[in-house]
Structure formats: C-alpha cells, structure tokens
N, C-alpha and C. Protein backbone atom coordinates (compact mmCIF):
# COMPACT_ATOMS: atom_id res chain seq x y z
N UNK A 1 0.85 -1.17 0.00
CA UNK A 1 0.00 0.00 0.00
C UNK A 1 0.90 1.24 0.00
N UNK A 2 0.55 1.89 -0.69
CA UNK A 2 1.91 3.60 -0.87
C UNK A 2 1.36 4.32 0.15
N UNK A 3 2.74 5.06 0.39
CA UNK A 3 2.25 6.55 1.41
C UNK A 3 1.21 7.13 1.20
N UNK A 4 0.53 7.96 2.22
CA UNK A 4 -0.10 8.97 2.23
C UNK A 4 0.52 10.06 1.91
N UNK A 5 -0.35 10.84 0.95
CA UNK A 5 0.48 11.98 0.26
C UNK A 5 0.47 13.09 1.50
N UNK A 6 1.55 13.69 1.63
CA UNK A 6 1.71 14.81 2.51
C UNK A 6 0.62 15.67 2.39
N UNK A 7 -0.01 16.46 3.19
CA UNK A 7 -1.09 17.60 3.52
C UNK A 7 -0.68 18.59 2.26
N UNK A 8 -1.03 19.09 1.93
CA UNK A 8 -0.88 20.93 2.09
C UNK A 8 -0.62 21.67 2.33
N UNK A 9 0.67 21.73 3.12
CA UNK A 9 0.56 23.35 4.06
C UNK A 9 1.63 22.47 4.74
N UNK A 10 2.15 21.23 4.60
CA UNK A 10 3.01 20.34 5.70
C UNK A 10 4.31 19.94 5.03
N UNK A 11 5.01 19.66 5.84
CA UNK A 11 6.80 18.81 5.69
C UNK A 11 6.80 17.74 6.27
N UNK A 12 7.58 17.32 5.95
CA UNK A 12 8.03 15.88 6.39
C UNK A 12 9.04 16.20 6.77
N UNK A 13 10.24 14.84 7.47
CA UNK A 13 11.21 14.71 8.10
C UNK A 13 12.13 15.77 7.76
N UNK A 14 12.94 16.26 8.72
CA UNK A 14 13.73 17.08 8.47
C UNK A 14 15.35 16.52 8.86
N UNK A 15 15.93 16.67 7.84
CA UNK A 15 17.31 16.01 7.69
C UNK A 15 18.10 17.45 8.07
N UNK A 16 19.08 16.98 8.44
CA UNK A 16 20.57 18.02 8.91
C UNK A 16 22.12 17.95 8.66
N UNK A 17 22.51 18.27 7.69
CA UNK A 17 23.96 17.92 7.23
C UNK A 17 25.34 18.78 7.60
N UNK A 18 26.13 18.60 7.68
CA UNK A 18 27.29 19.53 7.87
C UNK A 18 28.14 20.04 6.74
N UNK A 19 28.15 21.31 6.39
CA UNK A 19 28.52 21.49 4.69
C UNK A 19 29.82 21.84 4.76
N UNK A 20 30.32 21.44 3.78
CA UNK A 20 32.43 22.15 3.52
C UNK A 20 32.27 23.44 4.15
N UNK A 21 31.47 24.19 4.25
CA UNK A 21 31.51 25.57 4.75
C UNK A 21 31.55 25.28 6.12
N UNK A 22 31.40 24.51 6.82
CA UNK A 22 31.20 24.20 8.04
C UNK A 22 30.15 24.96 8.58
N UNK A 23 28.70 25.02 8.08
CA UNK A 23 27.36 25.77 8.30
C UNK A 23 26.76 24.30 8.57
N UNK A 24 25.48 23.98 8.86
CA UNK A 24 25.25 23.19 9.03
C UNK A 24 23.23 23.53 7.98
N UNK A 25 23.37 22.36 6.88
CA UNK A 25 21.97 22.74 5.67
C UNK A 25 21.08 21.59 6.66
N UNK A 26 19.65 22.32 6.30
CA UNK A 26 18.56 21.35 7.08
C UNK A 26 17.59 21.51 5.80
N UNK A 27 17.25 20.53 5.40
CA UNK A 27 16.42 20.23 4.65
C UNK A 27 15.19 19.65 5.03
N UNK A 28 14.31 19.52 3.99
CA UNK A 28 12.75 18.67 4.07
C UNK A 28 11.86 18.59 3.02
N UNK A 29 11.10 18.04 2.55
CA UNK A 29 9.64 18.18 1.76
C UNK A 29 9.09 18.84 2.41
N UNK A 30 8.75 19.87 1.28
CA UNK A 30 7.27 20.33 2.09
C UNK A 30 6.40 21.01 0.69
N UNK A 31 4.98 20.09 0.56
CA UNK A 31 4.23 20.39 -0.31
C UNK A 31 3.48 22.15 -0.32
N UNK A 32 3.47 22.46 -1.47
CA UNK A 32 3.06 23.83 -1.23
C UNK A 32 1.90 23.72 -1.97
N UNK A 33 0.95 25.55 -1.64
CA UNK A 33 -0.04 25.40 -2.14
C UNK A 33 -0.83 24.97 -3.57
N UNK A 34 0.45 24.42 -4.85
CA UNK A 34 -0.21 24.49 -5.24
C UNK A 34 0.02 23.21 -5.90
N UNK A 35 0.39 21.90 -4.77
CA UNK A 35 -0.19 20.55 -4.41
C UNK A 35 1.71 19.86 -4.77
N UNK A 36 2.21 20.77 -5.46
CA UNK A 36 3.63 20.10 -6.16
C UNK A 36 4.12 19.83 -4.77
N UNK A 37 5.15 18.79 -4.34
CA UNK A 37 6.41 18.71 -2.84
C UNK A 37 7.66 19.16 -4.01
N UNK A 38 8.05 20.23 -2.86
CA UNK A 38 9.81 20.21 -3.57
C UNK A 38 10.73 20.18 -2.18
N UNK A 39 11.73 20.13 -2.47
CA UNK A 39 12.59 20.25 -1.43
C UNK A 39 13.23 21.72 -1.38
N UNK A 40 13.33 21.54 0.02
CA UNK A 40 13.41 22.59 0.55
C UNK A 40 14.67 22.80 1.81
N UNK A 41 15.43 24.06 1.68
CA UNK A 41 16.22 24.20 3.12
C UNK A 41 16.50 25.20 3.13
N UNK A 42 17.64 25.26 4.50
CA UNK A 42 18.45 26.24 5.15
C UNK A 42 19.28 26.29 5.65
N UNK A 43 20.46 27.10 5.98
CA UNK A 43 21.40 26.81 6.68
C UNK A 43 21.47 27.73 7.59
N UNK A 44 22.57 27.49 8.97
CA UNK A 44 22.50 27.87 10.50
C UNK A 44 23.95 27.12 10.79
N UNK A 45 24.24 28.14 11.88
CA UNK A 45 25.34 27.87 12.54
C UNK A 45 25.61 26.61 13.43
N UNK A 46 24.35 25.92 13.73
CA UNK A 46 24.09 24.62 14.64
C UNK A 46 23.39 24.27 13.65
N UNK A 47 23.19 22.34 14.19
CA UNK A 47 21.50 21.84 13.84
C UNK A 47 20.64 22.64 14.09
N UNK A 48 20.36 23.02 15.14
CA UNK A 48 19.11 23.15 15.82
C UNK A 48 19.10 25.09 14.93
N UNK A 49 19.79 25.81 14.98
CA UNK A 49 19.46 26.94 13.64
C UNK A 49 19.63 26.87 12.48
N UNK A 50 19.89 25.37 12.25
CA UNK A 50 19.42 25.33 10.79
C UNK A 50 18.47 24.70 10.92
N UNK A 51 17.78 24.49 11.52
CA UNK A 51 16.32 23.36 11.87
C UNK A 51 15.30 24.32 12.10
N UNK A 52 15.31 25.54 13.15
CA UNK A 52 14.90 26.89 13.51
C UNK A 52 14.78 27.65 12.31
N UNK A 53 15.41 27.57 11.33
CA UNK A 53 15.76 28.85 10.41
C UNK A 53 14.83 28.06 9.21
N UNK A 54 15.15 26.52 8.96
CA UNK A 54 13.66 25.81 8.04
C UNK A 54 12.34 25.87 8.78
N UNK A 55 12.28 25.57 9.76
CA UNK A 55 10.89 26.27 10.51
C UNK A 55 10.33 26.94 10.22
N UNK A 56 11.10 28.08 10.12
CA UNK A 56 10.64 29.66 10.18
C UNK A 56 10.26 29.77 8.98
N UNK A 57 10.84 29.21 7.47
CA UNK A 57 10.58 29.74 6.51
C UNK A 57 9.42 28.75 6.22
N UNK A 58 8.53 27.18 6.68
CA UNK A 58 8.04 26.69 6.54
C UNK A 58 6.92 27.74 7.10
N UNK A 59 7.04 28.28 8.11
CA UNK A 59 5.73 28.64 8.33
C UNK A 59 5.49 29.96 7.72
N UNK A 60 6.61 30.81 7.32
CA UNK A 60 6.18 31.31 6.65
C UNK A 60 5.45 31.43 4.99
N UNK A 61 5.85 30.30 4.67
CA UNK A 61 5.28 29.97 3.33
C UNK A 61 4.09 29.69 3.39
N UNK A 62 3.28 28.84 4.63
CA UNK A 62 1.95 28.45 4.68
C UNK A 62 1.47 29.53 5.44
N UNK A 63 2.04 30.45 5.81
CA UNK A 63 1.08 31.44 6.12
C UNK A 63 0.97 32.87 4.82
N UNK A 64 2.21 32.73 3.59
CA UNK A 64 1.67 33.37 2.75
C UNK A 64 0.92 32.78 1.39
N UNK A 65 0.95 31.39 1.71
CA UNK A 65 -0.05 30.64 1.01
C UNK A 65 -1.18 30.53 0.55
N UNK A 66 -1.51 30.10 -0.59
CA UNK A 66 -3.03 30.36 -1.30
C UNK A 66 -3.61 29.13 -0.45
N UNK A 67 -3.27 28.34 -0.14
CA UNK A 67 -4.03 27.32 0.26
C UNK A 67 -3.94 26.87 2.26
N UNK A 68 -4.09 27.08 2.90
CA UNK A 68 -4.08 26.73 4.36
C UNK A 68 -4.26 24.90 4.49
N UNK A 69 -3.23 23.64 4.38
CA UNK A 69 -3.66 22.60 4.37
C UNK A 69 -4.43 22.59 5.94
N UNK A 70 -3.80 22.84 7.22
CA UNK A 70 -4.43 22.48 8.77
C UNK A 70 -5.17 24.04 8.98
N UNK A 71 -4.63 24.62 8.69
CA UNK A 71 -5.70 25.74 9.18
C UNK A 71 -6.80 26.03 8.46
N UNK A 72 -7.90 26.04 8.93
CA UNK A 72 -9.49 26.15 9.15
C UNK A 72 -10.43 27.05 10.17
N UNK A 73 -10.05 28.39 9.79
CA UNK A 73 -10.43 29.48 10.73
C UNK A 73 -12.12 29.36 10.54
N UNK A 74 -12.77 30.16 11.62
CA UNK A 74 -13.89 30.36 12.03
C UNK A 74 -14.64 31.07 11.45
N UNK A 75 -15.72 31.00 11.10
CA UNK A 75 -16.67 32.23 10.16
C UNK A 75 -16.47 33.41 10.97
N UNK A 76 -16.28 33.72 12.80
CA UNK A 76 -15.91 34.73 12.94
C UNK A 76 -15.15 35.20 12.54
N UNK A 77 -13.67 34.44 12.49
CA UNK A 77 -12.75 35.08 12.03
C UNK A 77 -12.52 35.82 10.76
N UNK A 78 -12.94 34.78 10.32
CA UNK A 78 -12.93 35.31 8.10
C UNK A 78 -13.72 36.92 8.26
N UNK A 79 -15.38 36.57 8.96
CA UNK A 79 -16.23 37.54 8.85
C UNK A 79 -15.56 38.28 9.62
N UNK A 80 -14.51 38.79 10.91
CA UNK A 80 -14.11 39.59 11.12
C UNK A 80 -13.61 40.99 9.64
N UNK A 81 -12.76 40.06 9.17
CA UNK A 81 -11.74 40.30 8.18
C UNK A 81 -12.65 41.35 6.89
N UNK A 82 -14.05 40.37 6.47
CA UNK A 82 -14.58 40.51 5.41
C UNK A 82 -15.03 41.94 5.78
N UNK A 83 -15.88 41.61 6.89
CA UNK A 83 -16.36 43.31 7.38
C UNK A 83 -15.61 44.30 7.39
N UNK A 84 -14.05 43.96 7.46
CA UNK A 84 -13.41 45.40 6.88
C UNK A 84 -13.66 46.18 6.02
N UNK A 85 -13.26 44.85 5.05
CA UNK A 85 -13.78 45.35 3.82
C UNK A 85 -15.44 46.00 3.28
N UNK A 86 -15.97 45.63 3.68
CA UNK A 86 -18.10 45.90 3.83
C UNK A 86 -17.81 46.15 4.99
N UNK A 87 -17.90 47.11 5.69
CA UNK A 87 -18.29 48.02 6.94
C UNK A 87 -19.46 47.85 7.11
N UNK A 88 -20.86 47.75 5.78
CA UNK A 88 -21.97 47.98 5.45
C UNK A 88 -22.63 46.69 5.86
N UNK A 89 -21.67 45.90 5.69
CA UNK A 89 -22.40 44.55 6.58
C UNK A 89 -22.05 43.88 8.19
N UNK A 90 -21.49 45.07 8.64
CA UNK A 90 -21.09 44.63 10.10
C UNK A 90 -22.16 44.54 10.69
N UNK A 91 -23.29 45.38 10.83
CA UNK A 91 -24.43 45.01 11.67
C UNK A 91 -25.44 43.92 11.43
N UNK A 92 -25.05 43.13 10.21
CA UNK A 92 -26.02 42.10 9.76
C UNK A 92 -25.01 40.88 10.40
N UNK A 93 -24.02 40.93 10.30
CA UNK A 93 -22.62 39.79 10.61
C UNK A 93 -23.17 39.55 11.96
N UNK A 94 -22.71 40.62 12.98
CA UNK A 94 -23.26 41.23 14.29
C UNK A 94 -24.22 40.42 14.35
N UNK A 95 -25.53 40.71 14.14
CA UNK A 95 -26.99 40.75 14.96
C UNK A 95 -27.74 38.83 14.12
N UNK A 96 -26.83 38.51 12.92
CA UNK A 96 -27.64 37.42 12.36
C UNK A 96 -26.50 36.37 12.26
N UNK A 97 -25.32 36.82 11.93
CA UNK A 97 -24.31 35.31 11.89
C UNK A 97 -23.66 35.14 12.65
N UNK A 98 -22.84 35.90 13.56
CA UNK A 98 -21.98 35.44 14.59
C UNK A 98 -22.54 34.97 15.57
N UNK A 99 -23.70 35.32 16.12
CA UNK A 99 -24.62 34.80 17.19
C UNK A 99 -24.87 32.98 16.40
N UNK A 100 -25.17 33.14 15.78
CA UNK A 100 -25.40 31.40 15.31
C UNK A 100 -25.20 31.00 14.47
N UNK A 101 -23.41 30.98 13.62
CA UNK A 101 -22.70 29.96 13.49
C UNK A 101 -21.61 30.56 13.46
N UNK A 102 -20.78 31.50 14.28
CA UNK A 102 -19.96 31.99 14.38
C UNK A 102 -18.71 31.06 14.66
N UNK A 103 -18.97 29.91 15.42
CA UNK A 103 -17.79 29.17 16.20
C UNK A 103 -17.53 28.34 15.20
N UNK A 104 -18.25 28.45 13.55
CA UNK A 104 -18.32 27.21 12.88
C UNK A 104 -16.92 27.24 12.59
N UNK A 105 -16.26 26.51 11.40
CA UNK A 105 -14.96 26.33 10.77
C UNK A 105 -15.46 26.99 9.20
N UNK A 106 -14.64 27.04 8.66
CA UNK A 106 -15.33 27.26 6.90
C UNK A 106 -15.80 25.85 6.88
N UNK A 107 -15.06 24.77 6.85
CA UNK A 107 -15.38 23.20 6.27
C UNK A 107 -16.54 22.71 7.25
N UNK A 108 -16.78 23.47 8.60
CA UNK A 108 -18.18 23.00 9.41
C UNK A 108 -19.18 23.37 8.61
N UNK A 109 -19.05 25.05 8.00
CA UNK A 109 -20.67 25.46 7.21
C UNK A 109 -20.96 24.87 5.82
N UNK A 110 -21.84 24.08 6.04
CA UNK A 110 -22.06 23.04 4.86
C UNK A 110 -23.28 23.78 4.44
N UNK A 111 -23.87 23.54 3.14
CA UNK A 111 -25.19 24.31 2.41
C UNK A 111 -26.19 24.00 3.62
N UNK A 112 -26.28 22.71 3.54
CA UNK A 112 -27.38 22.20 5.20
C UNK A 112 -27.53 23.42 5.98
N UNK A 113 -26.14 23.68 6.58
CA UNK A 113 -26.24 24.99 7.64
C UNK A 113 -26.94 26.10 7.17
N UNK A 114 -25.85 26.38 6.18
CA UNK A 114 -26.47 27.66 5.63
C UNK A 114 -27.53 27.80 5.56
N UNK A 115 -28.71 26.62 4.79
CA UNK A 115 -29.62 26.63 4.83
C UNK A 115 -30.34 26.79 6.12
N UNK A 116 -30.35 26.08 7.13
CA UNK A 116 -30.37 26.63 8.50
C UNK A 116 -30.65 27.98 8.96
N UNK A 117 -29.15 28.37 9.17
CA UNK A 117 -29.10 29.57 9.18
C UNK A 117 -30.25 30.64 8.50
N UNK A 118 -30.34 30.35 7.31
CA UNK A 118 -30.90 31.22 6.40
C UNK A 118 -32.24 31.36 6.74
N UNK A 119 -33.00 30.21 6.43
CA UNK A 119 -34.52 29.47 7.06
C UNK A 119 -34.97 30.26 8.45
N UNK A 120 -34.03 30.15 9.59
CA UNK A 120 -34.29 30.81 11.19
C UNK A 120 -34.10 31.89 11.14
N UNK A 121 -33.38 33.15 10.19
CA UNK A 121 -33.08 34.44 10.78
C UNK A 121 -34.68 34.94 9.78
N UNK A 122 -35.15 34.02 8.45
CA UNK A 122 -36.03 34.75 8.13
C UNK A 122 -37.22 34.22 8.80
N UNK A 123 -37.34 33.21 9.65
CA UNK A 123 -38.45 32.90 10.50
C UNK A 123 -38.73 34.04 11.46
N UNK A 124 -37.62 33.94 11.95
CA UNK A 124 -37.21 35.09 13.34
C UNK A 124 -37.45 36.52 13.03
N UNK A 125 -36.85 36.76 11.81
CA UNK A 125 -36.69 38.45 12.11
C UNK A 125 -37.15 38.72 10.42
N UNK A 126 -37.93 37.90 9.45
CA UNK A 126 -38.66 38.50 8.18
C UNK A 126 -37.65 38.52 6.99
N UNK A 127 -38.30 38.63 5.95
CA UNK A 127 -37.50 37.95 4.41
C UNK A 127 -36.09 39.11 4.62
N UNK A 128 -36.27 40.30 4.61
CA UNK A 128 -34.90 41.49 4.36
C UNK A 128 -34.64 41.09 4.81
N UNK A 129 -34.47 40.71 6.76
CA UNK A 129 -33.34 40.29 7.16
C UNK A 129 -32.74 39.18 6.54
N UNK A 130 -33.47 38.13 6.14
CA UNK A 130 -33.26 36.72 5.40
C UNK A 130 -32.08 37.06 4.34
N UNK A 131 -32.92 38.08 3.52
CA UNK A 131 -31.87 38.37 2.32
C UNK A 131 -30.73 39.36 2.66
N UNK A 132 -30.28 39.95 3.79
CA UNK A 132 -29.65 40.57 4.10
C UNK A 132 -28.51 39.51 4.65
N UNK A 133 -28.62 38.29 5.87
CA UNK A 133 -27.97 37.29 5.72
C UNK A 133 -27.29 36.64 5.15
N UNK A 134 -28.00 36.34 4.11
CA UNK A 134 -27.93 35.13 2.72
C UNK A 134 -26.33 36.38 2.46
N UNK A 135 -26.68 37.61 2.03
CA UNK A 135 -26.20 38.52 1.35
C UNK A 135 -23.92 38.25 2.00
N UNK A 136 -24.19 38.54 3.22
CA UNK A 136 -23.56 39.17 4.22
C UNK A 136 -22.83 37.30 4.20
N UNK A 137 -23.40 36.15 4.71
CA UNK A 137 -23.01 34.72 4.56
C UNK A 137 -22.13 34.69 3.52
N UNK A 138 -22.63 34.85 1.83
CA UNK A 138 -21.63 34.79 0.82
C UNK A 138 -20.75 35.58 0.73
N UNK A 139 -20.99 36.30 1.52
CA UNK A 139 -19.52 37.36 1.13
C UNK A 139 -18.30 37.30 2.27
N UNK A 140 -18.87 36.13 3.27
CA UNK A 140 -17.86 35.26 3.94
C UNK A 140 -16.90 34.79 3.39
N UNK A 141 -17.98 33.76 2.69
CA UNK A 141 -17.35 32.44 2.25
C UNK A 141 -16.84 32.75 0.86
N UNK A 142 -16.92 33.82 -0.17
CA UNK A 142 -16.52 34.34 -0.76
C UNK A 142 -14.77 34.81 -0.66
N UNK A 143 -14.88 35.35 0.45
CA UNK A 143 -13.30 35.76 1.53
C UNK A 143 -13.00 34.53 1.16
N UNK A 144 -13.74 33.55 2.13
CA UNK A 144 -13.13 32.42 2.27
C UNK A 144 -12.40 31.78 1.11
N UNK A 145 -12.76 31.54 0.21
CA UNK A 145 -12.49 31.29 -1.15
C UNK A 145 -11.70 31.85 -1.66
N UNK A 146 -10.96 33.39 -1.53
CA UNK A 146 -10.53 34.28 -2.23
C UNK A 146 -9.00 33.92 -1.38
N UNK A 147 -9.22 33.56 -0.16
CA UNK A 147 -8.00 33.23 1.06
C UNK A 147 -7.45 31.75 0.77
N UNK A 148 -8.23 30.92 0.31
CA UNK A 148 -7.55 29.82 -0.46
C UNK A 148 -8.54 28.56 0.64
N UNK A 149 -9.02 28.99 1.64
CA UNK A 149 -9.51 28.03 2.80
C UNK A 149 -10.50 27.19 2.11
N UNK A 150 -11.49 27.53 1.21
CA UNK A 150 -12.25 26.50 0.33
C UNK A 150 -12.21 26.61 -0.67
N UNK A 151 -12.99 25.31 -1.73
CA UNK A 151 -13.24 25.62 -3.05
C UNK A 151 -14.67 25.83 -3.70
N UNK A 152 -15.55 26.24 -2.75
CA UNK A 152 -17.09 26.39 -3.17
C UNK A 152 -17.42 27.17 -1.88
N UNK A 153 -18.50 28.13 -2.30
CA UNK A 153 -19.48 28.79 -1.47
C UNK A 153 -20.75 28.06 -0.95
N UNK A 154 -20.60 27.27 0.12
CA UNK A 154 -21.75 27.06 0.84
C UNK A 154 -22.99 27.14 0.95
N UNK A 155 -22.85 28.99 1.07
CA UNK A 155 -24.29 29.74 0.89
C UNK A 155 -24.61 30.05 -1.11
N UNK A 156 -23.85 29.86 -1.66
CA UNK A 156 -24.46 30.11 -2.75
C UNK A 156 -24.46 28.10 -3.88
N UNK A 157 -24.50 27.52 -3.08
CA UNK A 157 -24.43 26.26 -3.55
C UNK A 157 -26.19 26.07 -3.95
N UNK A 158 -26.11 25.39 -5.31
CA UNK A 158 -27.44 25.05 -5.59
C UNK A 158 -28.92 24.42 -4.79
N UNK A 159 -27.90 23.54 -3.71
CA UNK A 159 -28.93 23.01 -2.61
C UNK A 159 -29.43 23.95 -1.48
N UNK A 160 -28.71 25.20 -1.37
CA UNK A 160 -29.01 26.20 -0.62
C UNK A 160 -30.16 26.77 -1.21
N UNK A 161 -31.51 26.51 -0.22
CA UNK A 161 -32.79 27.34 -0.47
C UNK A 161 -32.58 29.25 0.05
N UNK A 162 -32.92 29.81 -0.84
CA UNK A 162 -33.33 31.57 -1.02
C UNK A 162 -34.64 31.48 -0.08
N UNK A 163 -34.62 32.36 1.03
CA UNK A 163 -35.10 33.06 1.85
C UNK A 163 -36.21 33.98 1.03
C-alpha cells in the first residue's frame, strides 16, 4: 500500500547535514499550495538553527499561502476580516451570523447549515433580514475562497434554499 500523500501546508522529516563551509543545511519536503512537494532548506550555525531557520521559513510559506492545508479558521474570524472590507455589513454579521454559526470552521458550514441559518433568521426576524444574511453569509465564504480556505461557497451552492 503507498504513502499517504503529505497535507498541504506540511513537511516531512527534516534532515541536517554539515557542509564544507562548516554551516550546518537542514532540509525537508514540504508540499506547497499548489499541491507540487519540492525540497526545501536552510542553513544555520548549529543543527538546531538550521532546523529553527527551516521552521521559520516553513511557516512562513503556509502562512503566505493560497491554500491553508491544517488551518481552518472560524466564520468569525474570516467575517471579522470581510467586514473590513463591507463596513456595510457589520451590523447584519453582528446581529444574524456570529450569534449562530460563528464558532463554525469554513469546512463545518455546509449548504445544510447555511440553509439553516438562512430558514431561522427569516423565521425570526422577516425575508430582508433573510436576504440581508444570505447577502452578508456569501460574502464570507466568498473571503473564504478568495484566502484559499475552500473551493465552493456554501451559501451560494445550488442546494441552498433563497429566503
């Protein structure tokens, strides 16, 4: 049976050599966002800063990455972000999504939810707010999408019923 292909966003073993320069190179795989593994290193005055110094640039690559393989932030979080951008939808974020499904993940809000979601705020509080939701939801997961965290909008997925 073959390996499991490395994550996304991850490395594998990290090797440590001692070079004619007498620096010490630390190498590893580490698949990037856009699914290829290459190898990868650094060098440091010890193992352990050349091990420190591939670290550092590992995480920095998956944090300037199109794709997040382990990280899976929160609709608060994204919707923090998005509302920068739409100021105009902070009080709908506020008063209709963070209250109930704020703690979700992107990969927790499935159309189901959304649908959910969507269904109770226009039970609760009437169709504008409904469509004000719906509105304010895609332009989450929209972020979301644009940040590399998914590959489909939730709220605008065909099985998602309109309020």
């Amino acid at each position: 049976m073959p390996r499991p292909r490395t994550p996304i966003g991850e490395h594998g073993a990290i090797h440590t050599n001692l070079t004619p320069a007498g620096t010490y190179y630390a190498r590893t795989r580490y698949r990037f966002p856009d699914g290829v593994t290459r190898l990868v290193g650094k060098t440091g005055t010890t193992p352990a800063a050349a091990r420190a110094a591939l670290l550092q640039y590992v995480a920095d690559v998956r944090e300037r990455g199109a794709v997040h393989g382990t990280a899976d932030p929160t609709l608060e979080q994204l919707g923090g972000e998005y509302v920068e951008s739409a100021p105009e939808h902070r009080d709908t974020f506020e008063r209709y999504v963070l209250p109930r499904v704020g703690k979700l993940t992107v990969t927790e809000f499935t159309p189901q939810r959304a649908t959910r979601l969507l269904v109770a705020v226009t039970a609760q509080h009437g169709a504008a707010a409904g469509r004000a939701t719906r509105t304010v939801a895609a332009g989450v997961m929209d972020h979301a999408i644009r940040r590399g965290y998914t590959a489909h909008n939730s709220v605008t997925d065909e099985r998602t019923t309109r309020p």
